[in-house]
PDB file of N, CA and C in Angstrom:
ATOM      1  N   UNK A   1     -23.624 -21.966   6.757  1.00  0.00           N
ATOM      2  CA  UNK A   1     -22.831 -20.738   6.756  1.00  0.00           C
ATOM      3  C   UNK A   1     -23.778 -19.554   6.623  1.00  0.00           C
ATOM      4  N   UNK A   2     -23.346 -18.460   7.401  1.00  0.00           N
ATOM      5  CA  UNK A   2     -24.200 -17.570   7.078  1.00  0.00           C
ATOM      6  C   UNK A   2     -23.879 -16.569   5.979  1.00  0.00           C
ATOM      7  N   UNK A   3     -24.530 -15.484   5.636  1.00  0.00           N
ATOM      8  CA  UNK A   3     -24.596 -14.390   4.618  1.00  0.00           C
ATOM      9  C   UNK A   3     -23.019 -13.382   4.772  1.00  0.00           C
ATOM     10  N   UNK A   4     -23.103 -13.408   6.459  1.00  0.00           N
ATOM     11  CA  UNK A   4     -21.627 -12.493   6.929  1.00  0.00           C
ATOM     12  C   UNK A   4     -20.969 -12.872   6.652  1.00  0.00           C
ATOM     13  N   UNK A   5     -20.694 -14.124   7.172  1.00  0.00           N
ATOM     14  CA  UNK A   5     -19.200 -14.638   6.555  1.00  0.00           C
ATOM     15  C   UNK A   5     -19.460 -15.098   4.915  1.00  0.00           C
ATOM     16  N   UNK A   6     -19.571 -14.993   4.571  1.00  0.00           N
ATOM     17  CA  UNK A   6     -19.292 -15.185   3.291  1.00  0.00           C
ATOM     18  C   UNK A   6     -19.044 -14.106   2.566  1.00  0.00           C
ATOM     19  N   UNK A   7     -19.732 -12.949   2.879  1.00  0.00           N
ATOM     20  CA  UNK A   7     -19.288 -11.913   2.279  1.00  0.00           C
ATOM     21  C   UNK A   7     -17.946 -11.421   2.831  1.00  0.00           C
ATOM     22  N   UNK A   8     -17.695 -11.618   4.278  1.00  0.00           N
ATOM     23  CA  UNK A   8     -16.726 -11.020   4.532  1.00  0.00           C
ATOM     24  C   UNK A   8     -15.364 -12.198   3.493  1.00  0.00           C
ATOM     25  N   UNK A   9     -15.549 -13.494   3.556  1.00  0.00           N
ATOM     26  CA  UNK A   9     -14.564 -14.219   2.437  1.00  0.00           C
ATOM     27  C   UNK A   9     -14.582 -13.907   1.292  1.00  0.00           C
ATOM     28  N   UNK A  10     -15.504 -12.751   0.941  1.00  0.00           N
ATOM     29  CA  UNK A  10     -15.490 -12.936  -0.618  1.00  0.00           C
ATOM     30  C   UNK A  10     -15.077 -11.105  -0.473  1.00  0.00           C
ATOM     31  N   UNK A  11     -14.890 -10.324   0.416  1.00  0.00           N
ATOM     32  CA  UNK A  11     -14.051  -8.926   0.684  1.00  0.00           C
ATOM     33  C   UNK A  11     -12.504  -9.399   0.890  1.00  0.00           C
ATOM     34  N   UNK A  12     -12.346 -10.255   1.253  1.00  0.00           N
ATOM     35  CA  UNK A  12     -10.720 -10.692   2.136  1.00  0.00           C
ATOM     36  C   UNK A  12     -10.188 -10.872   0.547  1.00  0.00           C
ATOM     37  N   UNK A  13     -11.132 -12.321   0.075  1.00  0.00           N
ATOM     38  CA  UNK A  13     -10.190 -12.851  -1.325  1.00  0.00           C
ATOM     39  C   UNK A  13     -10.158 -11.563  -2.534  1.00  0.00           C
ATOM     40  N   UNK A  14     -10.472 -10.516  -2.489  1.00  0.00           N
ATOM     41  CA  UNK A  14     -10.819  -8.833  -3.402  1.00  0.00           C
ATOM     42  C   UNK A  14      -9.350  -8.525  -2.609  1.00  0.00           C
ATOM     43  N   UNK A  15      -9.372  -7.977  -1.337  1.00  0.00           N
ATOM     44  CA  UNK A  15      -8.069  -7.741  -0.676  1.00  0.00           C
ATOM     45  C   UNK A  15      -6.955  -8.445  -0.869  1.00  0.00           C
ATOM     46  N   UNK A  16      -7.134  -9.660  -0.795  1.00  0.00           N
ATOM     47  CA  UNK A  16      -5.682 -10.364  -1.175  1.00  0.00           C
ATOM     48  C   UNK A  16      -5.216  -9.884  -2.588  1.00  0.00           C
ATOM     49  N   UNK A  17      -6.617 -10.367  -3.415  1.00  0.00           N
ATOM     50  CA  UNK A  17      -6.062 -10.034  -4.752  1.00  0.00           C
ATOM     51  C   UNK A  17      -5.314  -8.113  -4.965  1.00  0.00           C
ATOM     52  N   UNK A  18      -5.842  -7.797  -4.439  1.00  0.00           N
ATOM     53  CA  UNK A  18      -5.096  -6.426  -4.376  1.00  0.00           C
ATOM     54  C   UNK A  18      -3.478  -6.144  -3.562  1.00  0.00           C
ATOM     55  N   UNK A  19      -3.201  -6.924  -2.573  1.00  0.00           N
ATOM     56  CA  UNK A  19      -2.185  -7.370  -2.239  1.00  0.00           C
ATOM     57  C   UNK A  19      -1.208  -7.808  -3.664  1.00  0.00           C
ATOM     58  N   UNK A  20      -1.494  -8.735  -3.943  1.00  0.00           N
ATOM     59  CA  UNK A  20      -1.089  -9.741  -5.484  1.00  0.00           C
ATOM     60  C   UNK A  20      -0.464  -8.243  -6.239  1.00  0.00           C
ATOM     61  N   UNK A  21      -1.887  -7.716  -6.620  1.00  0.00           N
ATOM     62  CA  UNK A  21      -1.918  -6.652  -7.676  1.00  0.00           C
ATOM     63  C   UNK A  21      -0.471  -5.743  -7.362  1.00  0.00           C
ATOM     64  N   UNK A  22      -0.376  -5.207  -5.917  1.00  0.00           N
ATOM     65  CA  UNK A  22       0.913  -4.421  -5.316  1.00  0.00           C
ATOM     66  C   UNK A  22       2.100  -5.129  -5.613  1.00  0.00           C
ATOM     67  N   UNK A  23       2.288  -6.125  -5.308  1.00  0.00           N
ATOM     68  CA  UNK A  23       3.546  -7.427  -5.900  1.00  0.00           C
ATOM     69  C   UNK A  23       3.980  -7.312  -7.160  1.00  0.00           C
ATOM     70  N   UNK A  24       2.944  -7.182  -7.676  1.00  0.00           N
ATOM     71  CA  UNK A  24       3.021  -7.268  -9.329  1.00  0.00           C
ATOM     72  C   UNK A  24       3.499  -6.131  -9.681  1.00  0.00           C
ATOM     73  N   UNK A  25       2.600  -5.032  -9.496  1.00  0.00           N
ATOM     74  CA  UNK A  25       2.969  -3.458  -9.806  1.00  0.00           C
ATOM     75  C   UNK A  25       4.187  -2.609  -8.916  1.00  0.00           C
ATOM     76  N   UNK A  26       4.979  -3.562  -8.006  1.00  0.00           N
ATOM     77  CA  UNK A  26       6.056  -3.448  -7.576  1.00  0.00           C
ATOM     78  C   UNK A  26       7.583  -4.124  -8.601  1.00  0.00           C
ATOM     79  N   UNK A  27       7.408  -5.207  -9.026  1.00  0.00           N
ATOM     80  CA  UNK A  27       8.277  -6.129 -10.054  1.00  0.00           C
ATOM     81  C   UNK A  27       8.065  -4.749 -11.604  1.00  0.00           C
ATOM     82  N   UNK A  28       7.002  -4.420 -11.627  1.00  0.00           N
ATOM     83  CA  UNK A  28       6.734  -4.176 -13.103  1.00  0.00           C
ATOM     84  C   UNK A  28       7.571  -2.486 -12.926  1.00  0.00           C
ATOM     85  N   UNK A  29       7.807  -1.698 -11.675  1.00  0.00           N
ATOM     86  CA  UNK A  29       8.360  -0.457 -11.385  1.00  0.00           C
ATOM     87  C   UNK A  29      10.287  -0.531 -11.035  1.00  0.00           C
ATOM     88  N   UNK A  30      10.315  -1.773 -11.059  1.00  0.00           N
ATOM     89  CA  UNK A  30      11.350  -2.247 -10.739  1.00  0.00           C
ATOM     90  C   UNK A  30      12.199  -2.762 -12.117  1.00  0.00           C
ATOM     91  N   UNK A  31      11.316  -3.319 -13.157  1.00  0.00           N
ATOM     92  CA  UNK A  31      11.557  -3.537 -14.370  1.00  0.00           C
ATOM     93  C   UNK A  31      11.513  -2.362 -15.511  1.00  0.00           C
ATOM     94  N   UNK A  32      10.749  -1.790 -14.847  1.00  0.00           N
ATOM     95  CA  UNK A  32      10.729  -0.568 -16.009  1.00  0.00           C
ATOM     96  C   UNK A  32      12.000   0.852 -15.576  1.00  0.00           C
ATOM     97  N   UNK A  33      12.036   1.043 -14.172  1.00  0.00           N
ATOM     98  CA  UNK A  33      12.724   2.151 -13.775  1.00  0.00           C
ATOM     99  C   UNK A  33      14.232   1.050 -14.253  1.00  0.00           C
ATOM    100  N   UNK A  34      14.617   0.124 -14.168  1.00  0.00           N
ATOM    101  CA  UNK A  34      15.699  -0.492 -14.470  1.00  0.00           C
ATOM    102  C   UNK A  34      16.057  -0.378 -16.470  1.00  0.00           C
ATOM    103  N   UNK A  35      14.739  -0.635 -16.951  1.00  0.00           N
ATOM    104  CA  UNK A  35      14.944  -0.538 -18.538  1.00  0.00           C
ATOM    105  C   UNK A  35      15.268   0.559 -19.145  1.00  0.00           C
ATOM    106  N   UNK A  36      14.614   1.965 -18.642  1.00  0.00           N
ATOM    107  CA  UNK A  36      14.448   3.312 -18.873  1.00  0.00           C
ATOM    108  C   UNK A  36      15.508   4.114 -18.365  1.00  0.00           C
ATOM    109  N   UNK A  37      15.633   3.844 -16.999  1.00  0.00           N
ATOM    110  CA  UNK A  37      16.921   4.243 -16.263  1.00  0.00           C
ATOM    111  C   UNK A  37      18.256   3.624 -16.465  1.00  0.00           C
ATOM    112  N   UNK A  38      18.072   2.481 -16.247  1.00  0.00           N
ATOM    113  CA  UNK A  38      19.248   1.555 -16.698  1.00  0.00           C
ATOM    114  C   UNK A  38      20.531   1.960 -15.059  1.00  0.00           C
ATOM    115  N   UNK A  39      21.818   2.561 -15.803  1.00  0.00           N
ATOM    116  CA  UNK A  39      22.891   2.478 -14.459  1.00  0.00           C
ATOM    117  C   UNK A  39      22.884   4.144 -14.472  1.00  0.00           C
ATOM    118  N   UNK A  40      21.873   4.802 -14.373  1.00  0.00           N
ATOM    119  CA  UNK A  40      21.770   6.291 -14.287  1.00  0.00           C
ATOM    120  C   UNK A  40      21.213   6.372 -12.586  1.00  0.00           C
ATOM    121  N   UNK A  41      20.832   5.348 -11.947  1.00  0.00           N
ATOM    122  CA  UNK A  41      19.696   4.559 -10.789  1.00  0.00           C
ATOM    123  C   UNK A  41      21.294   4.042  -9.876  1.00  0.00           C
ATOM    124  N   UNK A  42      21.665   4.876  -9.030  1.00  0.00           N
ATOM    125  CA  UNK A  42      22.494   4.683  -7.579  1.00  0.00           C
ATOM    126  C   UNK A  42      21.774   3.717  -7.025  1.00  0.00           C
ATOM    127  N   UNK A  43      22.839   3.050  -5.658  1.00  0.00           N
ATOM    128  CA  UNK A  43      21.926   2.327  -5.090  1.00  0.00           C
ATOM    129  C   UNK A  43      21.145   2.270  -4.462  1.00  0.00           C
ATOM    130  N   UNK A  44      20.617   3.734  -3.810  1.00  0.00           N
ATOM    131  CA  UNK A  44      19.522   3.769  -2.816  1.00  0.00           C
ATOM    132  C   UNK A  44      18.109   3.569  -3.313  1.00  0.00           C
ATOM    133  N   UNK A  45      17.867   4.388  -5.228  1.00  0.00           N
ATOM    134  CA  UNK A  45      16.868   3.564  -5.757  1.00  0.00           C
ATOM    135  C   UNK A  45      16.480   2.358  -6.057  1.00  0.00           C
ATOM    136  N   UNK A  46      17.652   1.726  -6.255  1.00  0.00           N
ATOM    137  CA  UNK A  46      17.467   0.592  -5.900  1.00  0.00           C
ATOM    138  C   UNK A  46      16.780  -0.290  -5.172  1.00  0.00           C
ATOM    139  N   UNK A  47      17.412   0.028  -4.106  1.00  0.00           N
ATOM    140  CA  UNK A  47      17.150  -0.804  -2.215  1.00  0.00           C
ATOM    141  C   UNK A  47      15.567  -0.005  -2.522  1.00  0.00           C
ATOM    142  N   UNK A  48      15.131   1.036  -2.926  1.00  0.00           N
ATOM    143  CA  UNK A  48      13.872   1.445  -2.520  1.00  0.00           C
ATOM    144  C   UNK A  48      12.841   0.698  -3.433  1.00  0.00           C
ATOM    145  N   UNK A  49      13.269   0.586  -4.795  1.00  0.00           N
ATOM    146  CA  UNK A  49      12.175  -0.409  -5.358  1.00  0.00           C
ATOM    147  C   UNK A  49      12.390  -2.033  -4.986  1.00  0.00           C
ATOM    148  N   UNK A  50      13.301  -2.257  -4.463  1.00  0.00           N
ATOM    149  CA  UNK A  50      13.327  -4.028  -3.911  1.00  0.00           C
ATOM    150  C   UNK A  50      12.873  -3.393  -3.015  1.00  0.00           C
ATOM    151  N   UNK A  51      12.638  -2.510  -1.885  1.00  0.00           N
ATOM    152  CA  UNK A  51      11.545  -2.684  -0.719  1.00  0.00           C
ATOM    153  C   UNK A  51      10.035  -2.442  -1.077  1.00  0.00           C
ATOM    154  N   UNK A  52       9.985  -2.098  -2.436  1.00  0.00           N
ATOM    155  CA  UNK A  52       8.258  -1.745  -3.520  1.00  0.00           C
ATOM    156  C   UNK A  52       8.271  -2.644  -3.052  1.00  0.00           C
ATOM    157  N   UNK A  53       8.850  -3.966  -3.233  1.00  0.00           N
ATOM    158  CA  UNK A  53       8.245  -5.664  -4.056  1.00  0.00           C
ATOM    159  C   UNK A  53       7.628  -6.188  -2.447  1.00  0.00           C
ATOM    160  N   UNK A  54       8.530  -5.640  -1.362  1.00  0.00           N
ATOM    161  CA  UNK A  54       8.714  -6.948  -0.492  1.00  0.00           C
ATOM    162  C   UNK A  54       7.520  -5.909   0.735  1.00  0.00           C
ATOM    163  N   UNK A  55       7.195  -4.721   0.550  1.00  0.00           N
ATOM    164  CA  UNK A  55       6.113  -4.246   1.520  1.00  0.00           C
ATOM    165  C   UNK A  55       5.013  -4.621   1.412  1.00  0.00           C
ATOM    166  N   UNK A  56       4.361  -5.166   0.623  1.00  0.00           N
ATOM    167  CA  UNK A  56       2.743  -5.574   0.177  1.00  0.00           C
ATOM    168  C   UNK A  56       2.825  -6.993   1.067  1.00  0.00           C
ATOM    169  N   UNK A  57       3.960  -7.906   0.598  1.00  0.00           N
ATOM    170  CA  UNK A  57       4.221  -9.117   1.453  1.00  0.00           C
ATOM    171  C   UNK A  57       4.358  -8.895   3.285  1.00  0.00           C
ATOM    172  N   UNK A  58       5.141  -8.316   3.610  1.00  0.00           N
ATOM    173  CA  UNK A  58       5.088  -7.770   4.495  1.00  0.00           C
ATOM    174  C   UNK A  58       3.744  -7.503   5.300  1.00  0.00           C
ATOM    175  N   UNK A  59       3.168  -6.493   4.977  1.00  0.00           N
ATOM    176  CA  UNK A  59       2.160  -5.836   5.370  1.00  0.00           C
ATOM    177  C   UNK A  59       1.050  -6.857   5.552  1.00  0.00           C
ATOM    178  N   UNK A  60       1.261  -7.982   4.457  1.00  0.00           N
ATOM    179  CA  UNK A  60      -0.269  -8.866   4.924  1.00  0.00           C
ATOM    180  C   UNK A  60       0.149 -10.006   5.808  1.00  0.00           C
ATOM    181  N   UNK A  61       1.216 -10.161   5.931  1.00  0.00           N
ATOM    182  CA  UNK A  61       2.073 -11.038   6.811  1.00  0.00           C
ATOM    183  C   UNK A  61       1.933 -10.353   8.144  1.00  0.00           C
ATOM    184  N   UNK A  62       1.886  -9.259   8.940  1.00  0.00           N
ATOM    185  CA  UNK A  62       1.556  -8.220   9.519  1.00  0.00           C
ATOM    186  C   UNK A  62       0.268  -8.550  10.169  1.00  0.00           C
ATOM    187  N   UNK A  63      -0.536  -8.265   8.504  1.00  0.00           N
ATOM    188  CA  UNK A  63      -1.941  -7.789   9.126  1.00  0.00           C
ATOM    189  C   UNK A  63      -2.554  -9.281   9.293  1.00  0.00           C
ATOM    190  N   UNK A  64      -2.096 -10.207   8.809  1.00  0.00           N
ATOM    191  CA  UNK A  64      -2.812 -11.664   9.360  1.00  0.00           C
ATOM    192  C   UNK A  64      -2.453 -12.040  10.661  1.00  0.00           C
ATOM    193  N   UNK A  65      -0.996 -11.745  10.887  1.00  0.00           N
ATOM    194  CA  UNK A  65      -0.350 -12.191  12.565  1.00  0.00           C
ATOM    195  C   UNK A  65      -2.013 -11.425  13.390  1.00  0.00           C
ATOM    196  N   UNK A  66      -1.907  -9.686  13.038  1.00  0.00           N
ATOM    197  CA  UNK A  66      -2.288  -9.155  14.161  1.00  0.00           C
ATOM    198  C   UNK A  66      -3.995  -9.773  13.834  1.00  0.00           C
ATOM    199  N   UNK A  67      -4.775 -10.421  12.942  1.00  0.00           N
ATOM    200  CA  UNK A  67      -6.003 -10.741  13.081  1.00  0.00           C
ATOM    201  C   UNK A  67      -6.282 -11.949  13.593  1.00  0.00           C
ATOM    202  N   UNK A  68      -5.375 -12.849  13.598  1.00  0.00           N
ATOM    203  CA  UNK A  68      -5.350 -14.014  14.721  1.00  0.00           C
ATOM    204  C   UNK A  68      -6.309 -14.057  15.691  1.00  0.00           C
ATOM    205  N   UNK A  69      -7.191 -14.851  15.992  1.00  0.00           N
ATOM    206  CA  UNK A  69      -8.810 -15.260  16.663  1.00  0.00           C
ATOM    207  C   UNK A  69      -9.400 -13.675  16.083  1.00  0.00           C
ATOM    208  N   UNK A  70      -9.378 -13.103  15.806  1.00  0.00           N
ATOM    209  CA  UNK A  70     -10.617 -11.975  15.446  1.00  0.00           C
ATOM    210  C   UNK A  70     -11.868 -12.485  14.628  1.00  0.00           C
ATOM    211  N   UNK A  71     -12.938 -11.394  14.757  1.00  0.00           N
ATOM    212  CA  UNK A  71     -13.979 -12.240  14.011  1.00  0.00           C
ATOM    213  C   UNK A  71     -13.798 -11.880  12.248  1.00  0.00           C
ATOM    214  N   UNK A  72     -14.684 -12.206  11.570  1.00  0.00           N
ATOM    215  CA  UNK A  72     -14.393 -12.115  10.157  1.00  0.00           C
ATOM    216  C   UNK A  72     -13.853 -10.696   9.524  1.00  0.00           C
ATOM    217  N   UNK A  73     -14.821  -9.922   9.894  1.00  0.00           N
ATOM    218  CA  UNK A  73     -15.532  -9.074   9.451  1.00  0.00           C
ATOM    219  C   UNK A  73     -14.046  -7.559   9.985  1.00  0.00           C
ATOM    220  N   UNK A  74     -13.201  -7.780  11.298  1.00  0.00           N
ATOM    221  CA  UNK A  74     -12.167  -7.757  11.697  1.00  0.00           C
ATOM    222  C   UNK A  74     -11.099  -8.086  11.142  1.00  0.00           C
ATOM    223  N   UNK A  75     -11.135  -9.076  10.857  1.00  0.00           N
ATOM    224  CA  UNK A  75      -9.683  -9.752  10.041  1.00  0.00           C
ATOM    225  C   UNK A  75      -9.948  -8.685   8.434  1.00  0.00           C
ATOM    226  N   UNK A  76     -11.047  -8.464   8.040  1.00  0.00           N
ATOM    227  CA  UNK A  76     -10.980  -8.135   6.706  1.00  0.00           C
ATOM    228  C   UNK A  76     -10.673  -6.456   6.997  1.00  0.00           C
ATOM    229  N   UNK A  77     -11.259  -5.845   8.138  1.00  0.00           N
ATOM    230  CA  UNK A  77     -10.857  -4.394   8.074  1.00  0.00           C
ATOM    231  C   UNK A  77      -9.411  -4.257   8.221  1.00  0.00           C
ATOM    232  N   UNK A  78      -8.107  -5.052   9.190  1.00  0.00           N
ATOM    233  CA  UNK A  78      -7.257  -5.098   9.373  1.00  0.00           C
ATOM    234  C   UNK A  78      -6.022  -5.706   7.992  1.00  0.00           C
ATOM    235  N   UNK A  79      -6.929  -6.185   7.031  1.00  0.00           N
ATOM    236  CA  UNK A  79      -6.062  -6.676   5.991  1.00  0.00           C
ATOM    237  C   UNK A  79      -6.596  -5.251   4.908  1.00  0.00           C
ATOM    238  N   UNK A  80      -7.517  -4.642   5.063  1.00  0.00           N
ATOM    239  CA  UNK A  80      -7.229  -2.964   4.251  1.00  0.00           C
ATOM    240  C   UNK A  80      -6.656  -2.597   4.907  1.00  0.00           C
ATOM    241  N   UNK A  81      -6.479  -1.928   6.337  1.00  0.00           N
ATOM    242  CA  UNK A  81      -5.938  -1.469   6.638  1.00  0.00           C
ATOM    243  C   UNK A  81      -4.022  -1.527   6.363  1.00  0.00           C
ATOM    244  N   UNK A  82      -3.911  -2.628   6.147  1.00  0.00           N
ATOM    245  CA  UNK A  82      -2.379  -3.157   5.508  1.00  0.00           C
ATOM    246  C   UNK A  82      -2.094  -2.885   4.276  1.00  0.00           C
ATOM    247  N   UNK A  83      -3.196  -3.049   3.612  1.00  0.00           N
ATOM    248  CA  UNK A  83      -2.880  -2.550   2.139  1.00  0.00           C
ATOM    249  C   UNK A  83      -2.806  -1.000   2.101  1.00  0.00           C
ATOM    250  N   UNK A  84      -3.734  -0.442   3.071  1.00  0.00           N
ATOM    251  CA  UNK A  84      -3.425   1.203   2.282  1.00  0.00           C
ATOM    252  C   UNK A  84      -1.964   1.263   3.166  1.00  0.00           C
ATOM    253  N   UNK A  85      -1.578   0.753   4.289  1.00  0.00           N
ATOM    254  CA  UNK A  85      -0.057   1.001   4.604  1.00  0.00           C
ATOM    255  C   UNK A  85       1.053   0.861   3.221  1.00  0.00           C
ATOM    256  N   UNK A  86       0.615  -0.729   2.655  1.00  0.00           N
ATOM    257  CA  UNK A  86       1.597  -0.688   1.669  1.00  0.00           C
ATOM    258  C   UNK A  86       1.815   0.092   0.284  1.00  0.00           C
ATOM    259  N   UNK A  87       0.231   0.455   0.391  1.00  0.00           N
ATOM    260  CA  UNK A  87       0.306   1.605  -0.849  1.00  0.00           C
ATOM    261  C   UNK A  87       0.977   2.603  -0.805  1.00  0.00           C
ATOM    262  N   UNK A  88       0.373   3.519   0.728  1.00  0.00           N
ATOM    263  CA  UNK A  88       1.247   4.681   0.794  1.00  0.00           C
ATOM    264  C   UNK A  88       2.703   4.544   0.812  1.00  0.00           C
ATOM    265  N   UNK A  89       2.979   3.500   1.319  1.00  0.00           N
ATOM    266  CA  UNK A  89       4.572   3.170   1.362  1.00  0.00           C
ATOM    267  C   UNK A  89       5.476   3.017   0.023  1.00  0.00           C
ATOM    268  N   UNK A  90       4.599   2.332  -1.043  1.00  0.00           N
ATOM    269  CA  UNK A  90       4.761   2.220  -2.245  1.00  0.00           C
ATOM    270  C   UNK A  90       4.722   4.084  -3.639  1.00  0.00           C
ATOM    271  N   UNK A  91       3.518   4.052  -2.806  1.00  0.00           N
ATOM    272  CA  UNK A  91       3.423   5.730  -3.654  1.00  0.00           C
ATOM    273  C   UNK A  91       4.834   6.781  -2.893  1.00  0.00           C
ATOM    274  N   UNK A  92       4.874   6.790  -1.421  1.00  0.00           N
ATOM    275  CA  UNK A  92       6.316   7.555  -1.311  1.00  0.00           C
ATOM    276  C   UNK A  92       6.938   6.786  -1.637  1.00  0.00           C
ATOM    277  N   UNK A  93       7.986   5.562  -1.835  1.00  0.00           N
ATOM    278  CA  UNK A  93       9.085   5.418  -2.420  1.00  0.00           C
ATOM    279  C   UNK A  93       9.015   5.626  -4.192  1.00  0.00           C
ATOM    280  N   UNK A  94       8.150   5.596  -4.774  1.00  0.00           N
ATOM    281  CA  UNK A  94       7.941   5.950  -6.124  1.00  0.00           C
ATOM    282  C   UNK A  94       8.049   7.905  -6.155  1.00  0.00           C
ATOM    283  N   UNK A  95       7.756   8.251  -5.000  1.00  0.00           N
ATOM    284  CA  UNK A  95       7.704   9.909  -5.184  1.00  0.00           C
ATOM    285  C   UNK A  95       9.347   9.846  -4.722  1.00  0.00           C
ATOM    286  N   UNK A  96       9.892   9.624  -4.259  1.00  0.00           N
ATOM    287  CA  UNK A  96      11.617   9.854  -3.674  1.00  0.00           C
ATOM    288  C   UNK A  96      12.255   9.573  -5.112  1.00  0.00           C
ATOM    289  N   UNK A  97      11.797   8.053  -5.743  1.00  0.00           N
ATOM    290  CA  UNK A  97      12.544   7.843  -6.819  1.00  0.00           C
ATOM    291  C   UNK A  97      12.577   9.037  -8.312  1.00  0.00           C
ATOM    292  N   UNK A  98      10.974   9.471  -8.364  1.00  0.00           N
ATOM    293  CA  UNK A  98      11.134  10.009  -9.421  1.00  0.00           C
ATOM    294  C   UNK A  98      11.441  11.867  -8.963  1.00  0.00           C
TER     295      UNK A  98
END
């Protein structure tokens, strides 16, 4: 194996884990705006933090279809590139909610 790919596997598994991290910090905005807010939260905030949880999934589901035969180093720019989609997507529905 060479030096490239390995680094580029050891950038992807940093990316996934940051994927993870969005999942998580989607459940935990969803748990807290629910504890704090409680039934003060209509349903469109709602539907907007269950779409927090399920865009990070999404997005790498996305960005793996579209890296299919690419080379390493490709697949790993296209799986950031998914994450800052799901971030920004995540930071505006957190700016609508609050």
């Amino acid at each position: 194996m060479n030096v490239k790919l390995i680094s580029a596997w050891g950038a992807a598994v940093v990316i996934i884990a940051l994927y993870a991290y969005a999942v998580v910090a989607g459940i935990g905005n969803l748990m807290g705006m629910s504890t704090f807010l409680g039934e003060a939260l209509g349903p469109l905030p709602w539907t907007l933090l269950g779409l927090a949880i399920f865009v990070p999934i999404g997005a790498l589901l996305v960005s793996l279809l579209v890296a299919r035969g690419r080379t390493a180093w490709v697949r790993v720019l296209l799986l950031a590139t998914g994450l800052c989609v799901a971030a920004a997507v995540q930071l505006e529905i957190m700016h609508l909610i609050s």
